[in-house]
Structure formats: structure tokens, C-alpha cells
PDB file of N, CA and C in Angstrom:
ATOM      1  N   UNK A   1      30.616  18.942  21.555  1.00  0.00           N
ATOM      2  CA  UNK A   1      29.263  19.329  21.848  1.00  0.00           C
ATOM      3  C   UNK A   1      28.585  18.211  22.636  1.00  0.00           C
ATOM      4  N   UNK A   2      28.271  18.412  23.896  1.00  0.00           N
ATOM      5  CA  UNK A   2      27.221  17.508  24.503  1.00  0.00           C
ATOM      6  C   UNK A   2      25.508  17.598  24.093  1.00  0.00           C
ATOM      7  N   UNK A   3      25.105  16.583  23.745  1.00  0.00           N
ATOM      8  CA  UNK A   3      24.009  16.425  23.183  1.00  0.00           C
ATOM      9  C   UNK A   3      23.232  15.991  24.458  1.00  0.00           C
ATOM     10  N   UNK A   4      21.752  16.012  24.578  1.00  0.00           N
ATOM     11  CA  UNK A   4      20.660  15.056  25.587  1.00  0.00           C
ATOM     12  C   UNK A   4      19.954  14.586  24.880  1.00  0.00           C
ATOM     13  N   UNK A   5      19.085  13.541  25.663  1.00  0.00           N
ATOM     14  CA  UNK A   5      17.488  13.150  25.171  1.00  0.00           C
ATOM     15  C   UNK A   5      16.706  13.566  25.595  1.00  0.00           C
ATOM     16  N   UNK A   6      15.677  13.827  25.070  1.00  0.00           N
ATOM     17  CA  UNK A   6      14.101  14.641  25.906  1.00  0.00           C
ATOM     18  C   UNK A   6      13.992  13.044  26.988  1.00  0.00           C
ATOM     19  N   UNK A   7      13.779  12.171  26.705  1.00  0.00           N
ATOM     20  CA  UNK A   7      13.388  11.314  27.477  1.00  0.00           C
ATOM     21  C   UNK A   7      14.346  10.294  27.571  1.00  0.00           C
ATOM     22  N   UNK A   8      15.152  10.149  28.777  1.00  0.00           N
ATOM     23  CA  UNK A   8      16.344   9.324  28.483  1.00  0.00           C
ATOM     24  C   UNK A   8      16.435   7.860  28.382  1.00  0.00           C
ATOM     25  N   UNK A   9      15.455   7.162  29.157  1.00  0.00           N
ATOM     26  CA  UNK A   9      14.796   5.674  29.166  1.00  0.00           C
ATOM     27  C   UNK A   9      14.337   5.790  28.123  1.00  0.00           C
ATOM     28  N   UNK A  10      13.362   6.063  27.683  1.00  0.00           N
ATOM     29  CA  UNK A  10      12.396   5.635  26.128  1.00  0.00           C
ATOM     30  C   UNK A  10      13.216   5.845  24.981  1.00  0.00           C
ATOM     31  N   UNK A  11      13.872   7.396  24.749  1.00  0.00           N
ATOM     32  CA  UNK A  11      14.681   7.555  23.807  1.00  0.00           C
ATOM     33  C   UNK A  11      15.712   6.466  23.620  1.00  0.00           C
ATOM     34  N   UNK A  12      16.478   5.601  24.261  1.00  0.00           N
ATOM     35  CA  UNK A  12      17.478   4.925  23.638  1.00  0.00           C
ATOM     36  C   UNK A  12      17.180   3.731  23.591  1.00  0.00           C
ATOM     37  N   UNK A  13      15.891   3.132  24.214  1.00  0.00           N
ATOM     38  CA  UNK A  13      15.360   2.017  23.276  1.00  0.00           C
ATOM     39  C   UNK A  13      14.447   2.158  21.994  1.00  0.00           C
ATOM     40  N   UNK A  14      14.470   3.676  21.654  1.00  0.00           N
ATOM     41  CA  UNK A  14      14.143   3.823  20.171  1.00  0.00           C
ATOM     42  C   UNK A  14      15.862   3.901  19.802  1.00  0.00           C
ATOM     43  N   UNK A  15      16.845   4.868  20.087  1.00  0.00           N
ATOM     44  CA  UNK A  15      17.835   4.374  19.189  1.00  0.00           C
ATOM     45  C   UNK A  15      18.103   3.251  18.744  1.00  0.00           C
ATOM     46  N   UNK A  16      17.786   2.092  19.953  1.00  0.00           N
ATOM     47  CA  UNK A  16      18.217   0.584  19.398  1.00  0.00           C
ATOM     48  C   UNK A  16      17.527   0.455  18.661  1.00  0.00           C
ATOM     49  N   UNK A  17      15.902   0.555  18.623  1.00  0.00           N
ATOM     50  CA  UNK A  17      15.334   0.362  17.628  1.00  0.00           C
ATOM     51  C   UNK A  17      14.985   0.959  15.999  1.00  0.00           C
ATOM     52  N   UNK A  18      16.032   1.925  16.396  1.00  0.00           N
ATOM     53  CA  UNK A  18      15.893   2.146  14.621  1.00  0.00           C
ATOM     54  C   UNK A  18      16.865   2.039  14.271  1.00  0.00           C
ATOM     55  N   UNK A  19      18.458   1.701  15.084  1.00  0.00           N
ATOM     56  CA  UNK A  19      19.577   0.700  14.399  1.00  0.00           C
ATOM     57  C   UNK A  19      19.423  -0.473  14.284  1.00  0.00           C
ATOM     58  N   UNK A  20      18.304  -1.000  14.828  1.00  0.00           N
ATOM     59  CA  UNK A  20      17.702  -2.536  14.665  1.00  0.00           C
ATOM     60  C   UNK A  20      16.942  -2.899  13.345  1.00  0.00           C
ATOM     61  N   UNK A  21      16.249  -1.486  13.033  1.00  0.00           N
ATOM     62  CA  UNK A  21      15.507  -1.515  12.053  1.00  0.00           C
ATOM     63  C   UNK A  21      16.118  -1.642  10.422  1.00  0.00           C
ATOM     64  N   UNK A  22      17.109  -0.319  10.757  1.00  0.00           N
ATOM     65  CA  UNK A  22      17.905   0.210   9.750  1.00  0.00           C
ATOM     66  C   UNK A  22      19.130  -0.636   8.961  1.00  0.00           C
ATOM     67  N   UNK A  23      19.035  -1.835  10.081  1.00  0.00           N
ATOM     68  CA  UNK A  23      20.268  -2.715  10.471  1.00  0.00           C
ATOM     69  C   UNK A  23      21.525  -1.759  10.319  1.00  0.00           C
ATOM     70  N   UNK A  24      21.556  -0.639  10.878  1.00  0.00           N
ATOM     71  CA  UNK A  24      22.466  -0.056  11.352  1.00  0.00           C
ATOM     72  C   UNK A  24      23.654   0.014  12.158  1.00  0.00           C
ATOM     73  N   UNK A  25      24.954   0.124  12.193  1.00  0.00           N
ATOM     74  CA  UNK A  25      25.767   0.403  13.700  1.00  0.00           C
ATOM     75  C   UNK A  25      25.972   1.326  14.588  1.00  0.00           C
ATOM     76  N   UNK A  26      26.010   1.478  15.733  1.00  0.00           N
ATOM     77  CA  UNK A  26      25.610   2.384  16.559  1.00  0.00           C
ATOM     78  C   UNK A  26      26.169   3.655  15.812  1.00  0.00           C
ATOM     79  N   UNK A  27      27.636   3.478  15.587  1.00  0.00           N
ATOM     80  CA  UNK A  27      27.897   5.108  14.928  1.00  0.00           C
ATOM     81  C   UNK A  27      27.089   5.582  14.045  1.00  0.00           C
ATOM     82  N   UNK A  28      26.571   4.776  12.649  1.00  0.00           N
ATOM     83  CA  UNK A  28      25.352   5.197  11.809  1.00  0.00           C
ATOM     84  C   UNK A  28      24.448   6.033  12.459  1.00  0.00           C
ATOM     85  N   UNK A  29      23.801   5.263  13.717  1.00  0.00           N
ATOM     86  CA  UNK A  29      22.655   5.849  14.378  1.00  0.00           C
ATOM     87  C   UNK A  29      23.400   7.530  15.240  1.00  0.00           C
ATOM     88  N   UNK A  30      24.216   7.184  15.733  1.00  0.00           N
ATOM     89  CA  UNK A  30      24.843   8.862  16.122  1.00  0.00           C
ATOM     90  C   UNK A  30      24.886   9.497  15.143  1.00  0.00           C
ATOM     91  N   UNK A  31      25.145   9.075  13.655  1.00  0.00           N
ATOM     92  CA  UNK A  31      25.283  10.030  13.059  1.00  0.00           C
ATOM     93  C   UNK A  31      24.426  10.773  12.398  1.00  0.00           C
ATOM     94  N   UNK A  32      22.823  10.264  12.473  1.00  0.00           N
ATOM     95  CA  UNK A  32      21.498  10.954  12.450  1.00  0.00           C
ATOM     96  C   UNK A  32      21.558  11.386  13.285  1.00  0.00           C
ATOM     97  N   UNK A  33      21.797  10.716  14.769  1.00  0.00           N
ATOM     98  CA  UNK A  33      21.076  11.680  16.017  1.00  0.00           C
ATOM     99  C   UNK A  33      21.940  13.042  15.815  1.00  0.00           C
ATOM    100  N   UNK A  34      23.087  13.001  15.601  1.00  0.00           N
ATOM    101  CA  UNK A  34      23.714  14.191  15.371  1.00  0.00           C
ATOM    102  C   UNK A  34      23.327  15.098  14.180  1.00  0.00           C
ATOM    103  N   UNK A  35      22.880  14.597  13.214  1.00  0.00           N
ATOM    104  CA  UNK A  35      22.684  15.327  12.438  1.00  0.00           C
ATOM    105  C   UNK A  35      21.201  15.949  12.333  1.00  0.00           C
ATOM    106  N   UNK A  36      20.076  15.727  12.920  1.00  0.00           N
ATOM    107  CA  UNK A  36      19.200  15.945  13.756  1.00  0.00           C
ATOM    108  C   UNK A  36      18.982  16.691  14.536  1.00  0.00           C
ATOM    109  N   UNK A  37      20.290  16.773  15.787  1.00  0.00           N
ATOM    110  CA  UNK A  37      20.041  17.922  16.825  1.00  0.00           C
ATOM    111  C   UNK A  37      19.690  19.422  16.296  1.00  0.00           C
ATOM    112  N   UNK A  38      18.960  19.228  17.743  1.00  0.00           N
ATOM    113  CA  UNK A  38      18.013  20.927  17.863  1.00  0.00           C
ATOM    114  C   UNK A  38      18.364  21.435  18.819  1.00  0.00           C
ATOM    115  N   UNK A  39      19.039  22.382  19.210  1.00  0.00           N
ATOM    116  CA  UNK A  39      19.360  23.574  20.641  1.00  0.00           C
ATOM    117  C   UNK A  39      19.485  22.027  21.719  1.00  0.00           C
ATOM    118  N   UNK A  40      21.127  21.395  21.082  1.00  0.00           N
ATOM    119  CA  UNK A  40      21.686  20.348  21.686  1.00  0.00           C
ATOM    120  C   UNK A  40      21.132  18.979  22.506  1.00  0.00           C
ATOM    121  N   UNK A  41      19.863  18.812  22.157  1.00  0.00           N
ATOM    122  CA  UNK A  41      18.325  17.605  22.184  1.00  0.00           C
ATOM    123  C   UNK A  41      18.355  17.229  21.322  1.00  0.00           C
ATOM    124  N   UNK A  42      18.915  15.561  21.528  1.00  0.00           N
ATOM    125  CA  UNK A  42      18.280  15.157  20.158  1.00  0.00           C
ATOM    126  C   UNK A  42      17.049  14.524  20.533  1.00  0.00           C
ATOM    127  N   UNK A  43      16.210  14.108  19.445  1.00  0.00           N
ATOM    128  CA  UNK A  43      14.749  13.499  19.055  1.00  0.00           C
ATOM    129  C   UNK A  43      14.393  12.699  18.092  1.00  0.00           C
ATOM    130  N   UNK A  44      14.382  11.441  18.476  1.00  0.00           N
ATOM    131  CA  UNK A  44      14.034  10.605  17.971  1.00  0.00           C
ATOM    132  C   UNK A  44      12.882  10.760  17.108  1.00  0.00           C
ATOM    133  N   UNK A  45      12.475  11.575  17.478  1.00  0.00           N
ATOM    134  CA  UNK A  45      10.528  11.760  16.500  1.00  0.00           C
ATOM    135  C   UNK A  45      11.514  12.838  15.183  1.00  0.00           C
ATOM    136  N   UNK A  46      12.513  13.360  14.971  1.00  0.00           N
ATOM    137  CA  UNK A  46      13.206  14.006  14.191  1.00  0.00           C
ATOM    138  C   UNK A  46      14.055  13.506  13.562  1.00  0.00           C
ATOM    139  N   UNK A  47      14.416  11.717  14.186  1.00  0.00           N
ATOM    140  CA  UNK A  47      15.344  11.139  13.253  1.00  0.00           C
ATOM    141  C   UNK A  47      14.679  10.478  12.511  1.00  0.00           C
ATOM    142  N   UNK A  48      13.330   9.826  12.762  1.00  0.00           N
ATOM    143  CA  UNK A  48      11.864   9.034  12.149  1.00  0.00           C
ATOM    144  C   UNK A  48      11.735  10.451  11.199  1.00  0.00           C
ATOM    145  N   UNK A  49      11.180  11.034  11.439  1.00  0.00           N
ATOM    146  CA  UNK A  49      10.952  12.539  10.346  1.00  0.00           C
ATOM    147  C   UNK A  49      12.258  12.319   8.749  1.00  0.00           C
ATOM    148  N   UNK A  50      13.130  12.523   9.666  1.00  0.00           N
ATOM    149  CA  UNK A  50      14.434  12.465   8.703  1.00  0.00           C
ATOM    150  C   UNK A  50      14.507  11.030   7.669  1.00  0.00           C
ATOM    151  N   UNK A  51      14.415   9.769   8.369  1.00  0.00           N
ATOM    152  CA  UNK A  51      14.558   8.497   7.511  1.00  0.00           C
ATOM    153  C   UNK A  51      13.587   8.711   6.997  1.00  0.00           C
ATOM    154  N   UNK A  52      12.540   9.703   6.894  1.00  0.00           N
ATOM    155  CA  UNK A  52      10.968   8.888   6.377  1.00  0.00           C
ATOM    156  C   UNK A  52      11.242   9.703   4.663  1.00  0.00           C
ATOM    157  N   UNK A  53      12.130  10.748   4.923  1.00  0.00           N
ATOM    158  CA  UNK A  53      12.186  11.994   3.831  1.00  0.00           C
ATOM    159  C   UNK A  53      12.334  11.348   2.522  1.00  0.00           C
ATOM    160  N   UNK A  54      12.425  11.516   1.735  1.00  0.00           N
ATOM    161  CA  UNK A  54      12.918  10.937   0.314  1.00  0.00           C
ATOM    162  C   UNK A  54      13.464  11.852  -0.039  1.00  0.00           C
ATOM    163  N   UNK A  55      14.842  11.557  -0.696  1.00  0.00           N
ATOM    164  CA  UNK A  55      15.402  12.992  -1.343  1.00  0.00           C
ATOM    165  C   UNK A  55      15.104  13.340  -2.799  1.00  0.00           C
ATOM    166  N   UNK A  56      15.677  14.666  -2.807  1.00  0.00           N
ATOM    167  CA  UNK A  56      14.489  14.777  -4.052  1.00  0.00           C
ATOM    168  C   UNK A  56      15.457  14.133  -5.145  1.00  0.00           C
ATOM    169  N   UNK A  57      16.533  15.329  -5.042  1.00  0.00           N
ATOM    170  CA  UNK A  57      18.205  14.084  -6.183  1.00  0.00           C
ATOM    171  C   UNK A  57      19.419  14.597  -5.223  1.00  0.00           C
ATOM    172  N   UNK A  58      19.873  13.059  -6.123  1.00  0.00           N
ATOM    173  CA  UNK A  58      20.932  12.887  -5.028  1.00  0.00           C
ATOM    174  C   UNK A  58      22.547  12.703  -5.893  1.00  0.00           C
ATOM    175  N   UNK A  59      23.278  12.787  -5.594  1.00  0.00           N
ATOM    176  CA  UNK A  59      25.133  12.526  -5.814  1.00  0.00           C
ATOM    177  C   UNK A  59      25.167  11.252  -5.436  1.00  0.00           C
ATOM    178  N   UNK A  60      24.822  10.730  -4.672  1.00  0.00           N
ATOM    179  CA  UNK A  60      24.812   9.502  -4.329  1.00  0.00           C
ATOM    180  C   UNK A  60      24.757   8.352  -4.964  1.00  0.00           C
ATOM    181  N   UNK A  61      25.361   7.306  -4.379  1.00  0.00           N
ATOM    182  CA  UNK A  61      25.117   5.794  -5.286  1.00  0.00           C
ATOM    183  C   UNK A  61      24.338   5.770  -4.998  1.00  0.00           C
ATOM    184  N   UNK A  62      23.301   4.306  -5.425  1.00  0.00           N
ATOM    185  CA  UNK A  62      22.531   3.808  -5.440  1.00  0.00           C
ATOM    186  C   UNK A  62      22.500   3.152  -3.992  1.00  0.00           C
ATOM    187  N   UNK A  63      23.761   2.274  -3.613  1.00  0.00           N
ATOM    188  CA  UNK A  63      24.196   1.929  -2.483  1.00  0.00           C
ATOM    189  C   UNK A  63      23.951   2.759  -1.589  1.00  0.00           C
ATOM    190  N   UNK A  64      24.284   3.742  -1.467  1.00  0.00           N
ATOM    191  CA  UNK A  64      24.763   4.961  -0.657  1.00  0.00           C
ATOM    192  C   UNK A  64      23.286   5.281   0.045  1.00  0.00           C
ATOM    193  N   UNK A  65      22.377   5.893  -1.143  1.00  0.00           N
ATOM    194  CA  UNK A  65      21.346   6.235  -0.650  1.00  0.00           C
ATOM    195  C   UNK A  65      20.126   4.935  -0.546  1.00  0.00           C
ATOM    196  N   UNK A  66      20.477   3.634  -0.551  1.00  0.00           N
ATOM    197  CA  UNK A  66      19.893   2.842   0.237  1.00  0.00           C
ATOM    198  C   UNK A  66      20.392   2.781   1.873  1.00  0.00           C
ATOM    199  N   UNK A  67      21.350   2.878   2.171  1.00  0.00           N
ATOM    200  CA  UNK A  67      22.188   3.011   3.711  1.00  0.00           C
ATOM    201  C   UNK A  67      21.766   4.357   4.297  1.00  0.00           C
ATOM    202  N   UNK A  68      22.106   5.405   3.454  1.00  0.00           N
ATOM    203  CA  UNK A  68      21.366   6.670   4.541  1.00  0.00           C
ATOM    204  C   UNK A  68      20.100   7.016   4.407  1.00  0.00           C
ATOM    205  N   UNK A  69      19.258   6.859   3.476  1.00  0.00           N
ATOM    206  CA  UNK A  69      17.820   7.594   3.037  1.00  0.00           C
ATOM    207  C   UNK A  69      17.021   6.478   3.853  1.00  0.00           C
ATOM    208  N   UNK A  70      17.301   5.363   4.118  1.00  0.00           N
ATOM    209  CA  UNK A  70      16.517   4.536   4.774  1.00  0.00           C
ATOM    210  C   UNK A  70      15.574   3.615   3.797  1.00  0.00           C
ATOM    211  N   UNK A  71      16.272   3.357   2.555  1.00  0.00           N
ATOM    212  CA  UNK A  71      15.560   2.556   1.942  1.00  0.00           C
ATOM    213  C   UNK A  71      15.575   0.688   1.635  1.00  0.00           C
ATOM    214  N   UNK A  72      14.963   0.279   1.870  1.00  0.00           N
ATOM    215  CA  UNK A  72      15.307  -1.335   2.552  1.00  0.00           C
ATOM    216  C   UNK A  72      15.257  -2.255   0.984  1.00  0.00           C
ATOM    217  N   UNK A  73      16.027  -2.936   0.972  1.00  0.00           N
ATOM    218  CA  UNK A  73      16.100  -3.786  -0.046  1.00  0.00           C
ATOM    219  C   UNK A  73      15.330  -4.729  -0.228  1.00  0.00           C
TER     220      UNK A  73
END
């Protein structure tokens, strides 16, 4: 599947910046933007949406859902 950005300059100095944030590695960050996409666009204002979520319960470690839920130590 080929994916785009709505805005291709701005959008991927927000990717850096929320694998910067997240202290993330780039695949981490694909793997929101991917999991994110909408009618093959991804959006950064949808991966911010997504980290901001709290889940309600989770299977997850403790670990786990500090690395994907976006919660900082």
C-alpha cells in the first residue's frame, strides 16, 4: 500500500518530531503513521489524536503501554 502526506515538507518534520518526542525509531513512528491512515493519507494531526488517547484497559505490560500509548516516564 502506498501511503502520502497532506503536506509533504511540514508533515515529516512533525514525524521527526514526534519520534523525537516519543524517543521513538523511525519504524515505531511508521507504525502509527500506518496505523492511522485514512483513504491512504496519513496525518499527523491523527497520530497526535492517537498518542494523546488513553486506553481504557489494556493486555499490555506496563512496559508495553508506556512505548505505545505514549506515556513518558
Amino acid at each position: 500500500m502506498v501511503c502520502v502526506l497532506k503536506n509533504e515538507q511540514a508533515d515529516v518534520l512533525e514525524l521527526f518530531a514526534i519520534a523525537d518526542e516519543k524517543k521513538w525509531t523511525w519504524f515505531e513512528t511508521y507504525q502509527l503513521a500506518k496505523a492511522t491512515t485514512v483513504a491512504q493519507v496519513i496525518s499527523v494531526k491523527r497520530m497526535r489524536e492517537k498518542i494523546a488517547q488513553k486506553p481504557a484497559s489494556s493486555d499490555f505490560s506496563p512496559k508495553e503501554n508506556d512505548h505505545y500509548q505514549g506515556s513518558q516516564e
